[in-house]
Each structure stands twice: as structure tokens, then as C-alpha cells.
C-alpha atoms as a PDB file:
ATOM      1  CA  UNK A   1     129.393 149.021 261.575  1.00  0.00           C
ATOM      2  CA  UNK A   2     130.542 151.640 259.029  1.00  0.00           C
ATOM      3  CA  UNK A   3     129.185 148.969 256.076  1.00  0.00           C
ATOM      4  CA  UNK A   4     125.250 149.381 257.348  1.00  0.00           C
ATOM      5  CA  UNK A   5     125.400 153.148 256.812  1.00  0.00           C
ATOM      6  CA  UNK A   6     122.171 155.302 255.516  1.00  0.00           C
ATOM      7  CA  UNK A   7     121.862 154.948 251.326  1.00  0.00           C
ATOM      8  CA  UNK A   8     121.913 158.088 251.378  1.00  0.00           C
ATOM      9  CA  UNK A   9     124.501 158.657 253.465  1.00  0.00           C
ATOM     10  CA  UNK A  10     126.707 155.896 251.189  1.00  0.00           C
ATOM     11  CA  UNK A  11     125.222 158.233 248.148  1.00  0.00           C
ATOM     12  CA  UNK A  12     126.999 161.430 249.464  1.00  0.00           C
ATOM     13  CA  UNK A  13     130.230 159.538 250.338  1.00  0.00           C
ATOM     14  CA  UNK A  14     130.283 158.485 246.873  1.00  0.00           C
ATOM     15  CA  UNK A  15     129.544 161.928 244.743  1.00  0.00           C
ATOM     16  CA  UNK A  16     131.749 164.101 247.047  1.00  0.00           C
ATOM     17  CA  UNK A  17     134.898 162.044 247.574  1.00  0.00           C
ATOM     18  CA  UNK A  18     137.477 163.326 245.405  1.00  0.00           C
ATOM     19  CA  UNK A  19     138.315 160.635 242.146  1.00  0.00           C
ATOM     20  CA  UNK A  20     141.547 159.771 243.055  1.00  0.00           C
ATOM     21  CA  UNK A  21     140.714 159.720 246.585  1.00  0.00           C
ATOM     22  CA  UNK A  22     138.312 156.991 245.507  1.00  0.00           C
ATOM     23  CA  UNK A  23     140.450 155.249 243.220  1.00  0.00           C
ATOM     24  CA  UNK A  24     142.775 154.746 245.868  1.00  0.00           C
ATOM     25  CA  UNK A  25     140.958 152.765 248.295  1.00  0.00           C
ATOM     26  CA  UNK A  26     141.934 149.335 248.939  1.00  0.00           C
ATOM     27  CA  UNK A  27     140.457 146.749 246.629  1.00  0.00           C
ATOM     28  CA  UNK A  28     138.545 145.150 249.505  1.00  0.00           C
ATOM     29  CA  UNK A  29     136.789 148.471 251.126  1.00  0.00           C
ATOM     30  CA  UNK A  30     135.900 149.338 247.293  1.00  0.00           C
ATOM     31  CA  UNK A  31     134.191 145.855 246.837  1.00  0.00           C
ATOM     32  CA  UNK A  32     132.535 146.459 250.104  1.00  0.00           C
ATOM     33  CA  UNK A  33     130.982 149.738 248.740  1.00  0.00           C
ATOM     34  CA  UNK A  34     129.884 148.443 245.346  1.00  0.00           C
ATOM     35  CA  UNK A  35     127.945 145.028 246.657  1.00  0.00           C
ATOM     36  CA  UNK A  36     126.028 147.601 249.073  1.00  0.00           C
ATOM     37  CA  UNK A  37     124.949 149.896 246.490  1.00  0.00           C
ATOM     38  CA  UNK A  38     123.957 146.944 244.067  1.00  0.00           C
ATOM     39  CA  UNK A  39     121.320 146.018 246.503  1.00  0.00           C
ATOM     40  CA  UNK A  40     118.020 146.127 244.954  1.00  0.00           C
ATOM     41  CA  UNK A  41     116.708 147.954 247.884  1.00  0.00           C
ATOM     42  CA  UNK A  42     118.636 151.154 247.518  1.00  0.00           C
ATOM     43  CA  UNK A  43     117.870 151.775 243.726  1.00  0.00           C
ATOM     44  CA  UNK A  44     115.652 155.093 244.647  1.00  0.00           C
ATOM     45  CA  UNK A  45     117.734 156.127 247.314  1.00  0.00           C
ATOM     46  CA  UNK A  46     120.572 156.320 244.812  1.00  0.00           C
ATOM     47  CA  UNK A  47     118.822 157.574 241.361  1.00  0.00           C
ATOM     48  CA  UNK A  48     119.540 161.771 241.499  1.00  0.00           C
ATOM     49  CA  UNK A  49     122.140 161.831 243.423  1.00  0.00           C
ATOM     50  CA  UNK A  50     124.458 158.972 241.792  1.00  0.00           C
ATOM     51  CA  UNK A  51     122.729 158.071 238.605  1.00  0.00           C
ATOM     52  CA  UNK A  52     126.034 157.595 236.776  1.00  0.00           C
ATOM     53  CA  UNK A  53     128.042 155.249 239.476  1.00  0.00           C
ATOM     54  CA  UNK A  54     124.348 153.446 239.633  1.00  0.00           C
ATOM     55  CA  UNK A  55     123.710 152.747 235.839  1.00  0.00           C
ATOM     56  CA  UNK A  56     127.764 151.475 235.907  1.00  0.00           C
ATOM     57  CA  UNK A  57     126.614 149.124 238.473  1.00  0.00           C
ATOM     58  CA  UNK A  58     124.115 147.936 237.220  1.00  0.00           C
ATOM     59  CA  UNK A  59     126.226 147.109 233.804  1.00  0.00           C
ATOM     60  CA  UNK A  60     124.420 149.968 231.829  1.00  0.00           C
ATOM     61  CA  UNK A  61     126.522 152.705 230.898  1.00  0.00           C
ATOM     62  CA  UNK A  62     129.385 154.780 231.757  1.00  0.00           C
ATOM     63  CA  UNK A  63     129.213 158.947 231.033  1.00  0.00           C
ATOM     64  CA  UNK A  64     132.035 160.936 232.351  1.00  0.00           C
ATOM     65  CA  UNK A  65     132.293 164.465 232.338  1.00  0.00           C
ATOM     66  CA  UNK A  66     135.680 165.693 232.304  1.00  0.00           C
ATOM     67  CA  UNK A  67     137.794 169.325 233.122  1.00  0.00           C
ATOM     68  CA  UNK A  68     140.744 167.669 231.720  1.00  0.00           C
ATOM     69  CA  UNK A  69     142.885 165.235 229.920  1.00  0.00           C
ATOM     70  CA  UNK A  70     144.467 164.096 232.975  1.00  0.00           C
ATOM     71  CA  UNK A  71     140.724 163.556 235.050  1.00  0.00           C
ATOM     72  CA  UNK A  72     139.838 161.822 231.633  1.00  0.00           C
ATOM     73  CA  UNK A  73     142.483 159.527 232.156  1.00  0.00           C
ATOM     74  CA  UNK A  74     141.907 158.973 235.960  1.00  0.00           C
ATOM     75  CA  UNK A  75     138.470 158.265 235.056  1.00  0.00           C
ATOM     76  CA  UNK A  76     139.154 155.626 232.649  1.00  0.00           C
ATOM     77  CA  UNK A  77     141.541 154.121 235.289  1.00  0.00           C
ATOM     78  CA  UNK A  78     139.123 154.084 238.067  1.00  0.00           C
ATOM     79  CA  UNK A  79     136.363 152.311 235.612  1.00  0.00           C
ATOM     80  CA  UNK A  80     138.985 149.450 234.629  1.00  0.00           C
ATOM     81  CA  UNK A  81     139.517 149.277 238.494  1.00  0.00           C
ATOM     82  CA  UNK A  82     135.613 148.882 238.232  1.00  0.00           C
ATOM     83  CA  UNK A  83     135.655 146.165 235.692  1.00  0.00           C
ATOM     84  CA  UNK A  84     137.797 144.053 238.006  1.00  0.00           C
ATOM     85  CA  UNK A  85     136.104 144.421 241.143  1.00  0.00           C
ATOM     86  CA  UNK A  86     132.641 144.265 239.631  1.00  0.00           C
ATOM     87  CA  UNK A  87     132.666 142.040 236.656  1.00  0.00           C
ATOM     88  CA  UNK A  88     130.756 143.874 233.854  1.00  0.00           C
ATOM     89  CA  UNK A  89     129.317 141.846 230.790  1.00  0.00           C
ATOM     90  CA  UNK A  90     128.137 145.119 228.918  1.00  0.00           C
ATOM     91  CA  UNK A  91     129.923 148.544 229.493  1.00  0.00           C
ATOM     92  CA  UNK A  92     129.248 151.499 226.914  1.00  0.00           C
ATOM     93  CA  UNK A  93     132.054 154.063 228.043  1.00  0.00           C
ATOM     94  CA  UNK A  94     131.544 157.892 226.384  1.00  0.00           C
ATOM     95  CA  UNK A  95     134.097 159.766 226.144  1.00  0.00           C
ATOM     96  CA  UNK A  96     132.818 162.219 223.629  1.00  0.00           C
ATOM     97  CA  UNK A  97     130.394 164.858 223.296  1.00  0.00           C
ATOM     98  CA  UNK A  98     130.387 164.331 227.128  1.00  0.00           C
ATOM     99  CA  UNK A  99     134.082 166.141 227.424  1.00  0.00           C
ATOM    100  CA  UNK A 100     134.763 169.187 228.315  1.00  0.00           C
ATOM    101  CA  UNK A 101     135.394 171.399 224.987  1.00  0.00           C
ATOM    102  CA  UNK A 102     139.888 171.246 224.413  1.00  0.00           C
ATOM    103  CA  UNK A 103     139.463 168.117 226.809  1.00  0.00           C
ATOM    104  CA  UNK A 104     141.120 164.648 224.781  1.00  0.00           C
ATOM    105  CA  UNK A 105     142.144 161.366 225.918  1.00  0.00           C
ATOM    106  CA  UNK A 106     144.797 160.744 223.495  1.00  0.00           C
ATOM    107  CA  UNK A 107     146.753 157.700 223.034  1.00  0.00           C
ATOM    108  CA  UNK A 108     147.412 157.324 226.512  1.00  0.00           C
ATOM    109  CA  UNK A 109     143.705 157.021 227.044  1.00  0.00           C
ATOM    110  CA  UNK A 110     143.151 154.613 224.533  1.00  0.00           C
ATOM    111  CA  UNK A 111     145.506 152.929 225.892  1.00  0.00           C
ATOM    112  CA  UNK A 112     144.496 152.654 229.192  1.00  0.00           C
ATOM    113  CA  UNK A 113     140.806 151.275 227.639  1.00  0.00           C
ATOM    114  CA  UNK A 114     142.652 148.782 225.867  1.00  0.00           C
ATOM    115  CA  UNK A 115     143.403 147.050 229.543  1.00  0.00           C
ATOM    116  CA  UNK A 116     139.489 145.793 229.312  1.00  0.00           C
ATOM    117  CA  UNK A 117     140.954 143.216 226.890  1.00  0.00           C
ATOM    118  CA  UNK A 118     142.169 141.069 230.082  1.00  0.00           C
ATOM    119  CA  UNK A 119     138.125 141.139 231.663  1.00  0.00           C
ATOM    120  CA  UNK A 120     137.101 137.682 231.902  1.00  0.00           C
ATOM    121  CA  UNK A 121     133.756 138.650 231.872  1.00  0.00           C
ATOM    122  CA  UNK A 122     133.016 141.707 229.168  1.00  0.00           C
ATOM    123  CA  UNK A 123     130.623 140.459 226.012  1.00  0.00           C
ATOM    124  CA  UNK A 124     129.760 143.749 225.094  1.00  0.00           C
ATOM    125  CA  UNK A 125     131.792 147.044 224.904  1.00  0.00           C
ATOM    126  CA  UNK A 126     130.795 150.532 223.409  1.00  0.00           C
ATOM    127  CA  UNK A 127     133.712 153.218 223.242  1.00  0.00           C
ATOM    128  CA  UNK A 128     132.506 156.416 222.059  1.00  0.00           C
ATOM    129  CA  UNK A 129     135.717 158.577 221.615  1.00  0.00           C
ATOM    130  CA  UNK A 130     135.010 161.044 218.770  1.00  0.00           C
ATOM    131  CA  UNK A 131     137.392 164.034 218.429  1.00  0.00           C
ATOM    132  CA  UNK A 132     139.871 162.927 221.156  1.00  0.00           C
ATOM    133  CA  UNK A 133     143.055 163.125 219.187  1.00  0.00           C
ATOM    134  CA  UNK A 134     143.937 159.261 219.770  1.00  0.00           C
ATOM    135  CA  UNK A 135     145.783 158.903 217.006  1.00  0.00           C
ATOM    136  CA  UNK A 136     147.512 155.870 215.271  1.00  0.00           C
ATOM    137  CA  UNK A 137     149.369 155.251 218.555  1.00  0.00           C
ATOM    138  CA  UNK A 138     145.774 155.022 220.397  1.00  0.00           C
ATOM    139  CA  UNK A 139     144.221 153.351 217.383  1.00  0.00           C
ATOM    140  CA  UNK A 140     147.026 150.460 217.318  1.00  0.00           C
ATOM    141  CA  UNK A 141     146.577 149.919 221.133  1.00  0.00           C
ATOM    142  CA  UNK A 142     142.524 149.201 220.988  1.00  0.00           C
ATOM    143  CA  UNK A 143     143.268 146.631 218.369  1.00  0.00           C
ATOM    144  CA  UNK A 144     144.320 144.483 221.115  1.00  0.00           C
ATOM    145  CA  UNK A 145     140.488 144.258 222.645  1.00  0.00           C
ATOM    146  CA  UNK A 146     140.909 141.213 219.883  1.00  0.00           C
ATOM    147  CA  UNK A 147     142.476 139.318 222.717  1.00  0.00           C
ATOM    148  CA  UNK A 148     138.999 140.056 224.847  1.00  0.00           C
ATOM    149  CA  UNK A 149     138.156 136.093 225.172  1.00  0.00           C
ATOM    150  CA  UNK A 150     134.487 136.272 225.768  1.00  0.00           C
ATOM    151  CA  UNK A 151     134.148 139.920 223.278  1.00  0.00           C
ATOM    152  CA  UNK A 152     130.845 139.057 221.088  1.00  0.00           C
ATOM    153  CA  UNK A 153     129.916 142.658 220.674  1.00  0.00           C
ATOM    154  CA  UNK A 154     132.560 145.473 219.598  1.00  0.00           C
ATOM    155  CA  UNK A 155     131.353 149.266 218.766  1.00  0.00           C
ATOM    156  CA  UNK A 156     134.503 151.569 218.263  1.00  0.00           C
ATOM    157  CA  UNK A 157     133.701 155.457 217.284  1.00  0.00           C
ATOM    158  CA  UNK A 158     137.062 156.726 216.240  1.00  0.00           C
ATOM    159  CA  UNK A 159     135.854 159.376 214.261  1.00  0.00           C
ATOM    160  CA  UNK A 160     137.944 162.995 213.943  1.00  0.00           C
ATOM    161  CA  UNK A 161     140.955 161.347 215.420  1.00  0.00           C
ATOM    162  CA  UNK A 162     143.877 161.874 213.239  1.00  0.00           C
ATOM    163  CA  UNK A 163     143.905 158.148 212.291  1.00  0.00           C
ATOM    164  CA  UNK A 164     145.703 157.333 209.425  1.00  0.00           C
ATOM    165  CA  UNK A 165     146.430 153.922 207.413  1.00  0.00           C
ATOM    166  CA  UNK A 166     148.478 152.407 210.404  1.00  0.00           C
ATOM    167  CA  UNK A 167     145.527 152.591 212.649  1.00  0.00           C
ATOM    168  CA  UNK A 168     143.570 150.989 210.396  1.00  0.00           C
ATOM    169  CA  UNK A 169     146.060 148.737 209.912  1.00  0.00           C
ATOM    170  CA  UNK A 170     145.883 147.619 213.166  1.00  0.00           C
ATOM    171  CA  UNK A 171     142.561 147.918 213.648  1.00  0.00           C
ATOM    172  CA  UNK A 172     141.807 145.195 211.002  1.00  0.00           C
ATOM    173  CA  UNK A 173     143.329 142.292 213.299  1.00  0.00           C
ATOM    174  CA  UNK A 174     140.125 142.624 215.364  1.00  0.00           C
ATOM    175  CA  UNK A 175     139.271 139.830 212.878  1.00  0.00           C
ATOM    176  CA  UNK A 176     140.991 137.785 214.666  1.00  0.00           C
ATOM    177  CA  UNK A 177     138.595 138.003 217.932  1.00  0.00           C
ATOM    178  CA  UNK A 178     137.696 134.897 218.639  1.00  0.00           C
ATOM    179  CA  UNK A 179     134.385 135.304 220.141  1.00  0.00           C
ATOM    180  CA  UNK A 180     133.710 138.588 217.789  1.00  0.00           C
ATOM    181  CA  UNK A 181     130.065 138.731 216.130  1.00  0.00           C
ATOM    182  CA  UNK A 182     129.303 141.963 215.971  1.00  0.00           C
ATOM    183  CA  UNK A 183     131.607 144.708 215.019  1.00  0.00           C
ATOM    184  CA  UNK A 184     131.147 148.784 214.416  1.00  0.00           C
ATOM    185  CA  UNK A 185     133.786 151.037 213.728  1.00  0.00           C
ATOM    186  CA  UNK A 186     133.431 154.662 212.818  1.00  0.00           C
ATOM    187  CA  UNK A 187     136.548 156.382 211.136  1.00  0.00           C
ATOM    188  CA  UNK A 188     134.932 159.094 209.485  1.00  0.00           C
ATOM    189  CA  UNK A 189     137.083 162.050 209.253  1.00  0.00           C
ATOM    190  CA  UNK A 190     140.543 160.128 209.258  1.00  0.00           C
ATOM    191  CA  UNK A 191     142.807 160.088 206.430  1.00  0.00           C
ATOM    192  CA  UNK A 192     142.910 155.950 206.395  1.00  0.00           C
ATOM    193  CA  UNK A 193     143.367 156.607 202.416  1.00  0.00           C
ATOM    194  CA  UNK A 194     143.249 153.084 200.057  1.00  0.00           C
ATOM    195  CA  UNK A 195     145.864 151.567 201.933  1.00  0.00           C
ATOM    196  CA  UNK A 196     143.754 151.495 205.374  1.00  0.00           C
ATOM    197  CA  UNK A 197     140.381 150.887 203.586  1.00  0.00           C
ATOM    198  CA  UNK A 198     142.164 147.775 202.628  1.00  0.00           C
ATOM    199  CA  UNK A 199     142.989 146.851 205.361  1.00  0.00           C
ATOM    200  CA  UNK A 200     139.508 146.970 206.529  1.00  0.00           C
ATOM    201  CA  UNK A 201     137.879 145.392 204.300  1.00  0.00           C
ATOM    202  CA  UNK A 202     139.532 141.793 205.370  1.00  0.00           C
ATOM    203  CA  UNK A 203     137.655 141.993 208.400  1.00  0.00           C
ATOM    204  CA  UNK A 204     134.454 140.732 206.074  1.00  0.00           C
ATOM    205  CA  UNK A 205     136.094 137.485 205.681  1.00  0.00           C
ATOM    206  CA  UNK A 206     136.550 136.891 209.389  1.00  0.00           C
ATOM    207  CA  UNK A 207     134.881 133.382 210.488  1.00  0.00           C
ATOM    208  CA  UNK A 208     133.436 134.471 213.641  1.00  0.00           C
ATOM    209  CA  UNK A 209     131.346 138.037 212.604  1.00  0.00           C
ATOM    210  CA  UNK A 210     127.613 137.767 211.308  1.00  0.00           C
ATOM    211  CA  UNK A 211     127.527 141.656 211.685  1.00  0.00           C
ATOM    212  CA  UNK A 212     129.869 144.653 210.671  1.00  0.00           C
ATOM    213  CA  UNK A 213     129.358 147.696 210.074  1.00  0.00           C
ATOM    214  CA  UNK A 214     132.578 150.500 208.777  1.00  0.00           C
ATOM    215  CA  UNK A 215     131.986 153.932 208.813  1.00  0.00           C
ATOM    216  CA  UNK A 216     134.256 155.907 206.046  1.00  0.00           C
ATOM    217  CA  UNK A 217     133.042 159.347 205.153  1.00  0.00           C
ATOM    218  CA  UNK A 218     135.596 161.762 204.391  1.00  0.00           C
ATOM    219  CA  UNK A 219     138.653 159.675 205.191  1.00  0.00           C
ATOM    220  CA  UNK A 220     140.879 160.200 201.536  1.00  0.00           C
ATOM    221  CA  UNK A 221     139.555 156.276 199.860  1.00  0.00           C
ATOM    222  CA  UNK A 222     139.790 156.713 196.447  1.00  0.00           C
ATOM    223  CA  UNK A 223     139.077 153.689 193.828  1.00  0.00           C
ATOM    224  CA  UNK A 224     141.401 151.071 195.035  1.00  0.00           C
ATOM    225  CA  UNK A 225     140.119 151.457 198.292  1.00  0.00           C
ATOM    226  CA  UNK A 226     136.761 151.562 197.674  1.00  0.00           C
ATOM    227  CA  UNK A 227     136.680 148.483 195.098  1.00  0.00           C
ATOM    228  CA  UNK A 228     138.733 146.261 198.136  1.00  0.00           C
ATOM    229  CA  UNK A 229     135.561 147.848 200.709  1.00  0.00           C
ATOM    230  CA  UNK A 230     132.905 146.333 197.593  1.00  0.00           C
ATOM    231  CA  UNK A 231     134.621 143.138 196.585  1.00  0.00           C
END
């Protein structure tokens, strides 16, 4: 009986229960709650008052806003629990201008996003994470989205991170991806140096990408570096 409650009843439920509260639900009650919000029906009864849970239903987006690094972390837990439940082919996650200011994920954040590499069902996946002080540690766990089976689409914003050569390093065995097309990454404002720019630039000879685009401003690549990038 509790299942054919008001929209907007469901809609307060779901902005005013506590995160973790949330998170912590069985898997079965949270399924319950997704498949009746994702009916078409109960789009307007749901767009002010849960806009964000809405658009990451209905595979669009995900924008958290964050007091701290540990609600930034339970947040990123709750969307892989998300992923599971719901079965996302696109999900853009931002994690940066969005934060609160002092707020970063760091490496155990990226971490934690690197679980989407088990989805079965992700093509696409946008990870803006500017200035969150993820590091080579967080850098060199991401690198394992190349295991993401069905991954066509890859856009990774890493800039201001303290990422140095062994990020990139790591980062360049996304060319292994076997479903990989399209690939971004934005390092501006790491200190990759030549060593990491070379890195890089094998991912142009990767079989599966038509597309890639690297972002390298400011980030210590001096000739060597930059003659691997142009060969």
C-alpha cells in the first residue's frame, strides 16, 4: 500500500531523508522507489522539488552539492549503488565547481568512481573533478574504467589535481578499453612533465578511438614531451 503513495508525497520522502539514511535501504525497497519515480506520469510532479534524483533517473546527469569530503564520498557511494539498481548507459557525475569551497574528494573518491568500471551497462561517462586534490593515487585508480566492457565514451577533467607523471602513466592504459571511441582528458595544471606527456601520447595509436582529445596547459612538458604529443 505504501508503494501507491502521492508523487509528491514520494518527492518529499526523497529530498528530506537523510543520505545515508537513504543509502541504507535495502536493495529491494530502493528499486521499488526508483521504478515509481521513472514513471512517465510523475515527471511534473517531481521537476522543483527533485530535479537532481529525476535527471539521474532519467540517465541525464548527476550534480551534487557537498558540505564535505566525507558527504562527497557518501554521495559517490550512493550513485554507484544507483548504477546497480538502475542501469545507467550515460551518467555525467560533477564533482567540481558544484563543491563546497575546501570540499575535495581525494583519492578515496576517485576511487570509489572507479567501481563504475564493473556496470554492465554504462557507454558513456563524464567525471568532472577539477581541483579535488585526487592525486596520482586517485589518478592511477580511474585508469581502471579501461576494464568498463561496453565504455564507448570517456570524458575525465583532472585538472588542478596534483597529478604528476605516474598518473599519467596510468592514465595512458585507457588505450587499452576495448570498446573506447571517444576519449577527453583534461590535466591542465598538473606537473605530468615529458615523462607523462609521453605517456599520453600512445593513447593516439590505440585501435579502438576515432576521437581524443588531451588537455595540457601549464603541466611542466617541455620539448621531448611535446615532440612525443606531435609525432
Amino acid at each position: 500500500m505504501w508503494l501507491q503513495a502521492p508523487a509528491e508525497v514520494w518527492a518529499c520522502i526523497i529530498v528530506f531523508f537523510n543520505l545515508d539514511a537513504l543509502g541504507n535501504l535495502p536493495a529491494e525497497v530502493l528499486e521499488c522507489i526508483f521504478v515509481f519515480l521513472m514513471s512517465d506520469s510523475l515527471g511534473n510532479a517531481l521537476g522543483k522539488v527533485c530535479q537532481s534524483l529525476w535527471r539521474c533517473l532519467r540517465r541525464e546527469s548527476v550534480v551534487t552539492r557537498c558540505r564535505s569530503t566525507e558527504e562527497a564520498k557518501t554521495a559517490i557511494a550512493f550513485i554507484n549503488r544507483l548504477q546497480n539498481i538502475v542501469g545507467f548507459r550515460q551518467l555525467e557525475i560533477d564533482l567540481s565547481g558544484s563543491l563546497s569551497v575546501g570540499v575535495k574528494i581525494q583519492a578515496s573518491g576517485a576511487k570509489l568512481l572507479a567501481l563504475l568500471k564493473d556496470s554492465p551497462t554504462l557507454e558513456t561517462v563524464i567525471l568532472n573533478l577539477g581541483n579535488n586534490s585526487v592525486r596520482d593515487d586517485g589518478a592511477q585508480a580511474l585508469a581502471a574504467l579501461n576494464r568498463a566492457r561496453l565504455l564507448q565514451t570517456l570524458v575525465i577533467d583532472l585538472s588542478d589535481n596534483s597529478v604528476q607523471a605516474s598518473g599519467a602513466l596510468a592514465l595512458a592504459s585507457l588505450k587499452d578499453a576495448a570498446s573506447l571511441s571517444t576519449l577527453t582528458l583534461d590535466l591542465s595544471y598538473n606537473s605530468v612533465g615529458d615523462r607523462g606527456a609521453q605517456a599520453l601520447a600512445a593513447l593516439k595509436d590505440a585501435s579502438s578511438l576515432r576521437s581524443l582529445t588531451l588537455r595540457l596547459s601549464d603541466t611542466s612538458v617541455g620539448n621531448s614531451g611535446a615532440q612525443a604529443l606531435a609525432a
